[in-house]
Structures are given as C-alpha cells and as structure tokens.
N, C-alpha and C. Protein backbone atom coordinates (compact mmCIF):
# COMPACT_ATOMS: atom_id res chain seq x y z
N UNK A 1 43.97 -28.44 34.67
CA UNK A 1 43.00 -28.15 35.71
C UNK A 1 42.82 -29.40 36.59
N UNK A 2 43.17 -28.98 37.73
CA UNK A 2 42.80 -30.21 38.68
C UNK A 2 40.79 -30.60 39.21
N UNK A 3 41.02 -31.87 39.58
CA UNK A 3 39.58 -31.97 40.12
C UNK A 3 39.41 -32.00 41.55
N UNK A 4 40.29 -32.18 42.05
CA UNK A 4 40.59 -31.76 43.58
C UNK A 4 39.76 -30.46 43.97
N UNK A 5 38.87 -30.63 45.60
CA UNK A 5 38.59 -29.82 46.04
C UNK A 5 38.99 -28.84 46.69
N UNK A 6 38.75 -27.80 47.28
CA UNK A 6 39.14 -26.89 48.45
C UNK A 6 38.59 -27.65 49.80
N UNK A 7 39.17 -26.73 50.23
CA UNK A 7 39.38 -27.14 51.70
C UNK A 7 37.64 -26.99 52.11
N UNK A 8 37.28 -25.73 51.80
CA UNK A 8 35.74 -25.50 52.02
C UNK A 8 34.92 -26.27 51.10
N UNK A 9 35.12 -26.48 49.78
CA UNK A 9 34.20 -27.26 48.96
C UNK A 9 34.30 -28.74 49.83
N UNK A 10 34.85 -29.21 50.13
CA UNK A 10 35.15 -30.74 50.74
C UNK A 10 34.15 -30.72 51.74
N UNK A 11 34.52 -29.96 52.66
CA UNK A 11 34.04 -29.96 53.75
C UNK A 11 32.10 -29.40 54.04
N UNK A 12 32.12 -28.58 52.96
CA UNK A 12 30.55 -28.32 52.67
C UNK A 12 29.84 -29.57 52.10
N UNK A 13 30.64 -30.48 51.27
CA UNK A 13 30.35 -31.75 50.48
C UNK A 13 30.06 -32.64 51.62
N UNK A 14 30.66 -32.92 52.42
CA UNK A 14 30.72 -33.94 53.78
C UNK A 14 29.95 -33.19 54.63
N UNK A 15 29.14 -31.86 54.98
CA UNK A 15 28.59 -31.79 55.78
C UNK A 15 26.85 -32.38 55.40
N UNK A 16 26.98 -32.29 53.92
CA UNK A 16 25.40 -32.94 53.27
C UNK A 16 25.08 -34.40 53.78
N UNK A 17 23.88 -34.09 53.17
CA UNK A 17 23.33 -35.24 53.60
C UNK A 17 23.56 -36.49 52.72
N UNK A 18 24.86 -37.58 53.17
CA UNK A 18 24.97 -38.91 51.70
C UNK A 18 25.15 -40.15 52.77
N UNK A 19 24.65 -41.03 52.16
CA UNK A 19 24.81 -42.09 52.67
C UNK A 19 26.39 -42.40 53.02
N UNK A 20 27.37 -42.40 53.98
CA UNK A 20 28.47 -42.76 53.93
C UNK A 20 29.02 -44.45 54.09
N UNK A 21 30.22 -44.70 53.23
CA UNK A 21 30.35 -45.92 53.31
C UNK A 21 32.06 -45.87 54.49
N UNK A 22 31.56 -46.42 55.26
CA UNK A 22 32.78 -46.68 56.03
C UNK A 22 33.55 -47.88 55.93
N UNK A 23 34.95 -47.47 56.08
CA UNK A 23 35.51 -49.08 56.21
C UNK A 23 36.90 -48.88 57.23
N UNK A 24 37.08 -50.48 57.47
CA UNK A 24 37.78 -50.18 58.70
C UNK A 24 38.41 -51.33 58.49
N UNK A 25 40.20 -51.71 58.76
CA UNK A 25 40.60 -52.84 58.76
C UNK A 25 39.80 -53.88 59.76
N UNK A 26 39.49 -55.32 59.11
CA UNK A 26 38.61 -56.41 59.65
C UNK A 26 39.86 -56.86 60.73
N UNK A 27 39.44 -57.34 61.96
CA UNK A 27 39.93 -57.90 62.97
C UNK A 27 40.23 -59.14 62.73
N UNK A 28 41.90 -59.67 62.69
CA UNK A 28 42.46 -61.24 62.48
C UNK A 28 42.46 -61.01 61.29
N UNK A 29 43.19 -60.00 60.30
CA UNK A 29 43.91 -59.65 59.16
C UNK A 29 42.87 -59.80 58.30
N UNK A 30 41.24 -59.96 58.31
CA UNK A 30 40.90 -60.41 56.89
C UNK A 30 41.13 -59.31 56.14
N UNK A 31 39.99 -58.77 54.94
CA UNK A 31 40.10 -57.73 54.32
C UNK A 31 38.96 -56.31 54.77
N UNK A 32 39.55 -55.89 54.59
CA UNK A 32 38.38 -54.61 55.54
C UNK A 32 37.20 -54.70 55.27
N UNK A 33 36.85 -54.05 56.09
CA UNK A 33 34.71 -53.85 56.42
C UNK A 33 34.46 -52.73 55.82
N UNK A 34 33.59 -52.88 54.86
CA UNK A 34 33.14 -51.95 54.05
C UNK A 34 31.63 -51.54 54.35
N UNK A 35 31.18 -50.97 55.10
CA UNK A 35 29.39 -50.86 55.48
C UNK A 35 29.15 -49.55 55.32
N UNK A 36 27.54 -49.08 54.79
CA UNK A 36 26.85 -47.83 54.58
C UNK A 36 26.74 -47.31 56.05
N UNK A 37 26.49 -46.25 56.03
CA UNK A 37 26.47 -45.85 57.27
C UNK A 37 25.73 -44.34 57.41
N UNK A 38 25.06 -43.57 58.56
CA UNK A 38 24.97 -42.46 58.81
C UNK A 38 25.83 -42.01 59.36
N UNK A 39 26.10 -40.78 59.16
CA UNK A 39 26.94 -39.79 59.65
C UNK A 39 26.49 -38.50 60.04
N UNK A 40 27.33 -37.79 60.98
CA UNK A 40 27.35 -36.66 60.92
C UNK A 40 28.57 -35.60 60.73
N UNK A 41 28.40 -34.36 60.48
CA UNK A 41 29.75 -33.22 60.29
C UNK A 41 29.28 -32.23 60.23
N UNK A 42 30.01 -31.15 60.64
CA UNK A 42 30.15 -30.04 60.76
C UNK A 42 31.61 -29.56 59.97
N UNK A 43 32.13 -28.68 59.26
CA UNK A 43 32.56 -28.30 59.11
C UNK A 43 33.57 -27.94 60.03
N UNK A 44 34.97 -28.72 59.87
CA UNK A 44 36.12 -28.26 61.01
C UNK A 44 35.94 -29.15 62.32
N UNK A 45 34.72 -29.88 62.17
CA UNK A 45 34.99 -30.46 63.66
C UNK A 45 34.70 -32.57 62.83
N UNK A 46 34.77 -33.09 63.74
CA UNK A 46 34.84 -34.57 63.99
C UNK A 46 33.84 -35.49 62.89
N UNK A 47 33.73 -36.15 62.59
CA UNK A 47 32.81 -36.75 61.64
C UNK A 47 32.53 -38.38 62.54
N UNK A 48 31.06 -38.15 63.17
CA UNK A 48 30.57 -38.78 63.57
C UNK A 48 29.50 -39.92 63.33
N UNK A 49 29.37 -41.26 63.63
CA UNK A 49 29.05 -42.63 63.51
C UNK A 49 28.44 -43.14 64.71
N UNK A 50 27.20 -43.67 65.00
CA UNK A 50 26.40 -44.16 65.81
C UNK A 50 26.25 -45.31 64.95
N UNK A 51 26.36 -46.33 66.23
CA UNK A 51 26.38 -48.02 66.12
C UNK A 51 26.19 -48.25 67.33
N UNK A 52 25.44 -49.98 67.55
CA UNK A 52 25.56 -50.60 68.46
C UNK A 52 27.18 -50.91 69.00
N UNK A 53 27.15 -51.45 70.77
CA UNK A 53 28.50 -51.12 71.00
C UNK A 53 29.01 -52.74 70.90
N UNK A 54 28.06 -53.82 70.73
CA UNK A 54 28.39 -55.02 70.21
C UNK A 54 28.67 -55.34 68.96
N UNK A 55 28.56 -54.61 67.72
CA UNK A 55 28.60 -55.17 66.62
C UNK A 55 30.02 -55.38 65.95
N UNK A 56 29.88 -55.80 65.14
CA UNK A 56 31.02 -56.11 64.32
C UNK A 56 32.16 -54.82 63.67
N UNK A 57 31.52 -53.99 63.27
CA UNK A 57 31.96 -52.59 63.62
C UNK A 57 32.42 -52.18 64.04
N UNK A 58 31.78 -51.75 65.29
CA UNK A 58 32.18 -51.23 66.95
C UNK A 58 33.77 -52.15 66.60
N UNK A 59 33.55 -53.72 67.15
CA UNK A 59 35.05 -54.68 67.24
C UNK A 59 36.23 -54.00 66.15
N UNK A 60 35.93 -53.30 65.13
CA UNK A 60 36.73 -53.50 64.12
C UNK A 60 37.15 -52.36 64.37
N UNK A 61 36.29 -50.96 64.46
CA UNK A 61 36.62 -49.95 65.02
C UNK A 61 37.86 -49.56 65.99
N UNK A 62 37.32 -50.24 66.85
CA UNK A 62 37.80 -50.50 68.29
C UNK A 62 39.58 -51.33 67.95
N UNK A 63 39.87 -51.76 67.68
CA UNK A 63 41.12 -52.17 67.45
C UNK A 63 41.54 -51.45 66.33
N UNK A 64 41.29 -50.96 65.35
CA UNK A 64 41.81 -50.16 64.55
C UNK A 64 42.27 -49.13 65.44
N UNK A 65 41.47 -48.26 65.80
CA UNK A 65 41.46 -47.32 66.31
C UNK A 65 41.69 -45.73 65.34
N UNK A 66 40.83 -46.53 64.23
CA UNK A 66 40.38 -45.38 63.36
C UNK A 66 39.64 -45.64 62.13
N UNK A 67 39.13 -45.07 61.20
CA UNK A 67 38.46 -45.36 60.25
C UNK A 67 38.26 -44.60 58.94
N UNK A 68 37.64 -44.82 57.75
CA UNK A 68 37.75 -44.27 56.47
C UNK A 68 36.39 -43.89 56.47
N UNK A 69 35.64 -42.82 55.78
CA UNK A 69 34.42 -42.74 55.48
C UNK A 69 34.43 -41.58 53.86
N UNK A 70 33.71 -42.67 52.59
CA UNK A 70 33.35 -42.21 51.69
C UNK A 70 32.34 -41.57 51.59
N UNK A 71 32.15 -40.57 51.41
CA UNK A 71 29.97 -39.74 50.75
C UNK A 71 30.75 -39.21 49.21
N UNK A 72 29.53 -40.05 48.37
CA UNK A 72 29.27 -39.27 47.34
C UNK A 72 28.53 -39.27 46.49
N UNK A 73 28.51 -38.17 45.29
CA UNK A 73 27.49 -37.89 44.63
C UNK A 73 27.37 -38.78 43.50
N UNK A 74 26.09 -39.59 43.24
CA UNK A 74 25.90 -40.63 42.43
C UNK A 74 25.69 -39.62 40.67
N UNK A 75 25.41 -38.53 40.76
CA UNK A 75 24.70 -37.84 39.80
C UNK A 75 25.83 -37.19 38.86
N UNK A 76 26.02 -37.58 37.55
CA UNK A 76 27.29 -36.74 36.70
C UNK A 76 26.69 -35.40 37.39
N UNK A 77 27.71 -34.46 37.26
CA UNK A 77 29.14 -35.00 37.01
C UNK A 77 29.67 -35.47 38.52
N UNK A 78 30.29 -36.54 38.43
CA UNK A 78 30.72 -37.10 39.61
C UNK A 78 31.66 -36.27 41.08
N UNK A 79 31.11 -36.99 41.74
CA UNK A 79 32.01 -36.45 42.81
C UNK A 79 32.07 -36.68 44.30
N UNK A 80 33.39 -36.88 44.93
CA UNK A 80 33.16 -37.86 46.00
C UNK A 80 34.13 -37.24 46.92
N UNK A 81 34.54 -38.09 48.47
CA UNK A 81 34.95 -37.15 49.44
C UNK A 81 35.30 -38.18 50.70
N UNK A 82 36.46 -38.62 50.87
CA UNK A 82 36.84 -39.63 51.20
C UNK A 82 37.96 -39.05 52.15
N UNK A 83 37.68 -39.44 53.92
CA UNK A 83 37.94 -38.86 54.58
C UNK A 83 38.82 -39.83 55.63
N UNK A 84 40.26 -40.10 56.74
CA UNK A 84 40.24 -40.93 57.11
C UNK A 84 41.12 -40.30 58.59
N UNK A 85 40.81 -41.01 59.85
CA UNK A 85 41.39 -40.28 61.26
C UNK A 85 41.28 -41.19 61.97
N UNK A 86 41.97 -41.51 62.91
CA UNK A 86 41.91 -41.69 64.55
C UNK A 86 40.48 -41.29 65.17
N UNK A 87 39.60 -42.40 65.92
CA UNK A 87 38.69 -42.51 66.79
C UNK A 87 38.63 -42.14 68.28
N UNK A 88 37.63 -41.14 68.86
CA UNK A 88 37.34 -41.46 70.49
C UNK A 88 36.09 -41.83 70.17
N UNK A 89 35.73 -42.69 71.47
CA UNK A 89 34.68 -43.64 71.46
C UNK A 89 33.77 -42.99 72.79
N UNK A 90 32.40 -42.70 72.50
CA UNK A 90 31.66 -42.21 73.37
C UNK A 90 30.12 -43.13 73.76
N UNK A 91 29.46 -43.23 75.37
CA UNK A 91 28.32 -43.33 75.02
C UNK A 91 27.06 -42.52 73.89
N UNK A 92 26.77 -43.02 73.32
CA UNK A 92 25.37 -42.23 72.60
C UNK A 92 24.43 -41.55 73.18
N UNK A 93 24.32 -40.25 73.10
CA UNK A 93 23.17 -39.60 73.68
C UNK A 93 22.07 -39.83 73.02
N UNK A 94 20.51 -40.09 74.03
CA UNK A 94 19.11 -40.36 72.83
C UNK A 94 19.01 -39.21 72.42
N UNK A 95 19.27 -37.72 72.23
CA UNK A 95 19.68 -36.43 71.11
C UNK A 95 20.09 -36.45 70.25
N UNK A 96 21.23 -37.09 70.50
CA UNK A 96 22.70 -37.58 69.22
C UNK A 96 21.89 -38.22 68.00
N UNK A 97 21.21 -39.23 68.55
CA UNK A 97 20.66 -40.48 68.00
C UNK A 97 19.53 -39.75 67.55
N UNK A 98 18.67 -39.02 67.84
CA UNK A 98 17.08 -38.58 67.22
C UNK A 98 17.87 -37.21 66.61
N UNK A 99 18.62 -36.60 66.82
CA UNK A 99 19.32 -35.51 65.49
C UNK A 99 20.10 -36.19 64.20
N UNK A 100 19.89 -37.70 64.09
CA UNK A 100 21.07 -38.28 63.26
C UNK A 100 19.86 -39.23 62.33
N UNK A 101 19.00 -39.72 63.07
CA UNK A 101 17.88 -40.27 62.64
C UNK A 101 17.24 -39.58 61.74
N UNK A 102 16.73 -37.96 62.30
CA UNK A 102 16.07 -37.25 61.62
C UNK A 102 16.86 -36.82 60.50
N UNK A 103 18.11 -36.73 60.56
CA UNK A 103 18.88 -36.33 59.20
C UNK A 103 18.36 -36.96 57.89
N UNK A 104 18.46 -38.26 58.17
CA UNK A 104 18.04 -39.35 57.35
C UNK A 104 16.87 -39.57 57.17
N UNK A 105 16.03 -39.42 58.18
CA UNK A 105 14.09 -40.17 57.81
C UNK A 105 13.24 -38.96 57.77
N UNK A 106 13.89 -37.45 58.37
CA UNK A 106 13.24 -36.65 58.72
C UNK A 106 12.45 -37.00 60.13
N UNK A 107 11.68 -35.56 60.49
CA UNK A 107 11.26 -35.79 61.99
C UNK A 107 10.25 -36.82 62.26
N UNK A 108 9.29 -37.07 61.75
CA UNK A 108 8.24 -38.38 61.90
C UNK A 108 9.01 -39.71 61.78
N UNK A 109 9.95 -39.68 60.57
CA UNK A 109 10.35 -41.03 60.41
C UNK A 109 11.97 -41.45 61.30
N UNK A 110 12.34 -40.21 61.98
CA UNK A 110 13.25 -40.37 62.90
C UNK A 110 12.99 -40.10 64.49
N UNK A 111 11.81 -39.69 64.70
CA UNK A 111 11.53 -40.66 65.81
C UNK A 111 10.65 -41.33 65.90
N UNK A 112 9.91 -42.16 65.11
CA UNK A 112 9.84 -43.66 65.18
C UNK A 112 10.83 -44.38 65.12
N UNK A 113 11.95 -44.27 64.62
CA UNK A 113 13.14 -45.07 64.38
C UNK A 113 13.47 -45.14 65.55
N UNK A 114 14.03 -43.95 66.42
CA UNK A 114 14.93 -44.60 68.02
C UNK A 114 13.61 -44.58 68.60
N UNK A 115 12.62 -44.50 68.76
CA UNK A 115 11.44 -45.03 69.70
C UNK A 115 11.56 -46.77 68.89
N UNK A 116 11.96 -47.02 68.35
CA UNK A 116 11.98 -48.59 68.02
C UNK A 116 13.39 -49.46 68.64
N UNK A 117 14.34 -48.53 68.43
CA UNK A 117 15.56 -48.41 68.45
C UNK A 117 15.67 -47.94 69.94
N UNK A 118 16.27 -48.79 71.06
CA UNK A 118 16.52 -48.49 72.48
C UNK A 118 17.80 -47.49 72.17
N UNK A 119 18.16 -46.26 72.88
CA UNK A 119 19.62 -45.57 72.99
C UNK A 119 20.56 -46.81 73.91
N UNK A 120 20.45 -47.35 74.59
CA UNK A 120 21.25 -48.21 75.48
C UNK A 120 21.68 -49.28 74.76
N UNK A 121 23.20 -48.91 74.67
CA UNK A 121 24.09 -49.75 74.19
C UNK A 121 24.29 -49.24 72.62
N UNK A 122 24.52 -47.87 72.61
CA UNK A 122 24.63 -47.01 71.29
C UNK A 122 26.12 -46.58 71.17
N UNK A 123 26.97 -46.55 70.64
CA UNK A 123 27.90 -45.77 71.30
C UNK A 123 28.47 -44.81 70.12
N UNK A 124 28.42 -43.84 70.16
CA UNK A 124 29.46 -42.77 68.89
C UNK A 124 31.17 -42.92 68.65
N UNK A 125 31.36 -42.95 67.59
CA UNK A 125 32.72 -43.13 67.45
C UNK A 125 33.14 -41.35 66.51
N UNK A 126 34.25 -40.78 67.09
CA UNK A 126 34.12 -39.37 67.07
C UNK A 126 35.49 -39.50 66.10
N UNK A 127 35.42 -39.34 64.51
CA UNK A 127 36.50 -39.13 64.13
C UNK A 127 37.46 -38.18 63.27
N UNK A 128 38.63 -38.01 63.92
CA UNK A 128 39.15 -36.94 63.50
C UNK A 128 39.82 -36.35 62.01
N UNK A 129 39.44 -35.95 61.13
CA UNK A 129 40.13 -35.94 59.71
C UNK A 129 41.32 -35.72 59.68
N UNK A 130 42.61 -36.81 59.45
CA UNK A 130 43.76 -36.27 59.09
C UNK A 130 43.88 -36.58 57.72
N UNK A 131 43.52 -37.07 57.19
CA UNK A 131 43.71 -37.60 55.45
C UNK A 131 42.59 -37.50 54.56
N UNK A 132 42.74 -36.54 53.68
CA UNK A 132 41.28 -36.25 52.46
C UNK A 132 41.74 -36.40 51.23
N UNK A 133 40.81 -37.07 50.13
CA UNK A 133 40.77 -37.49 49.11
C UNK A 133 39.89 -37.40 48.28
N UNK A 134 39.90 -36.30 47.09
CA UNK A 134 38.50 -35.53 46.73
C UNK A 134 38.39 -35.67 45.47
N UNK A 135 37.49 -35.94 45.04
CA UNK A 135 37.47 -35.27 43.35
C UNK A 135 36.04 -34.85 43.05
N UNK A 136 36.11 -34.00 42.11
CA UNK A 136 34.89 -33.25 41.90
C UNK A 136 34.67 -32.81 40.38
N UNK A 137 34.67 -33.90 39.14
CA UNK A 137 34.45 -34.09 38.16
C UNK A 137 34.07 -32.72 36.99
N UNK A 138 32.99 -32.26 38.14
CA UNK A 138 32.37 -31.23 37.58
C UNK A 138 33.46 -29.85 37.14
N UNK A 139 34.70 -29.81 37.74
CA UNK A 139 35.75 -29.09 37.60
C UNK A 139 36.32 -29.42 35.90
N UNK A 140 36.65 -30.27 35.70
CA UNK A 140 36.85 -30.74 34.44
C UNK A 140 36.10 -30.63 33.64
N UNK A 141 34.69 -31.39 33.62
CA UNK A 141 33.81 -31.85 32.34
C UNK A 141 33.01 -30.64 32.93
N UNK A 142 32.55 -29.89 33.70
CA UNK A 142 31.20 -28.92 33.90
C UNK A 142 30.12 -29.04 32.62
C-alpha cells in the first residue's frame, strides 16, 4: 500500500489552512531560503505568496524564477504536501492581502493586520504546480 496521495486528496490538503514553508534557491549559490509563509490555493489553479517587493525573498524568488512550498499536518498520523513551479510576479491587491490575512487571523485580526501593514510595495508571486510530493501516513498506519 502506498502513502502517496490522489490528485484530489493533495490538492484538498493544500487548499487548507497550514502554515507553508517555502524555499527557494539563495542568490550567489548559498544554500536555499527556507521561510514560513502564508499562502493561498484553490484547487487546479496557482498557489499564491504575498511579500514585500524588497525583501530577501522577493530577490531570491525573482532570480530563481520559481519556488517550493511545504504545508503539513503536525498531528499523527502524519502528512504533508510539497509542491514546486515556475513564478509570475504581480502587484498585490489590498483584497488579495485582507482575503489572505483573514485566512490566518480571521476577520478582526486580519484587518488590523493590513490596516498596520501599507498594500504599497506588496507584490504576489503566482505559482504554478509542476512537481508534487505527498505522503499521507494515515494510509498505512490509520
């Protein structure tokens, strides 16, 4: 029995709500950037990242010109969802940003967040899944 997901279990897994850890080869060969991150997904479409368009990130992003993003479940039985594509790079809408906030803080505590948080100089990085890497523990040990 494999622990590998379906195509729909994966993708229902990545549309939840998990802290994602992204990483991205570091700029001038070091070793990649590994940072938590919010996200968003939909099922079948792009898996999206809001950052400042100065940060270290953004730079690493930006010359890669693509990125990895892990979500998973801390709780036996284990299980995780590790996703990796080619980037387009967009301004941030203040929508984007207060629907991505609220994911995470809910509605009170996500807009105080971008009312703290200026939208200017936000930018989304829109990325496309060509490579998935799944396991889902609970298949095995249930």
């Amino acid at each position: 029995m494999s622990a590998t997901m379906t195509r729909e279990e994966r993708e229902q897994f990545l549309a939840g709500v998990h802290v994602g850890v992204l990483s991205v080869a570091a700029e001038g060969g070091g070793g990649p950037l590994a940072v938590p991150v919010w996200y968003s997904y939909q099922p079948g479409g792009p898996v999206s990242v809001i950052t400042g368009a100065g940060t270290r990130k953004a730079a690493a992003i930006r010359a890669a010109g693509r990125f990895s993003l892990c979500a998973q479940d801390e709780r036996p039985p284990y299980k995780y969802v590790t996703v990796e594509g080619p980037v387009t790079i967009e301004e941030a809408s203040h929508d984007e940003r207060l629907d991505l906030a609220r994911r995470y803080l809910g509605l009170d505590g996500g807009d105080s967040y971008v009312a703290a948080v200026p939208t200017a100089g936000q930018i989304v990085f829109r990325m496309t899944p060509e490579h998935w890497l799944t396991v889902d523990y609970s298949k095995l040990y249930g």
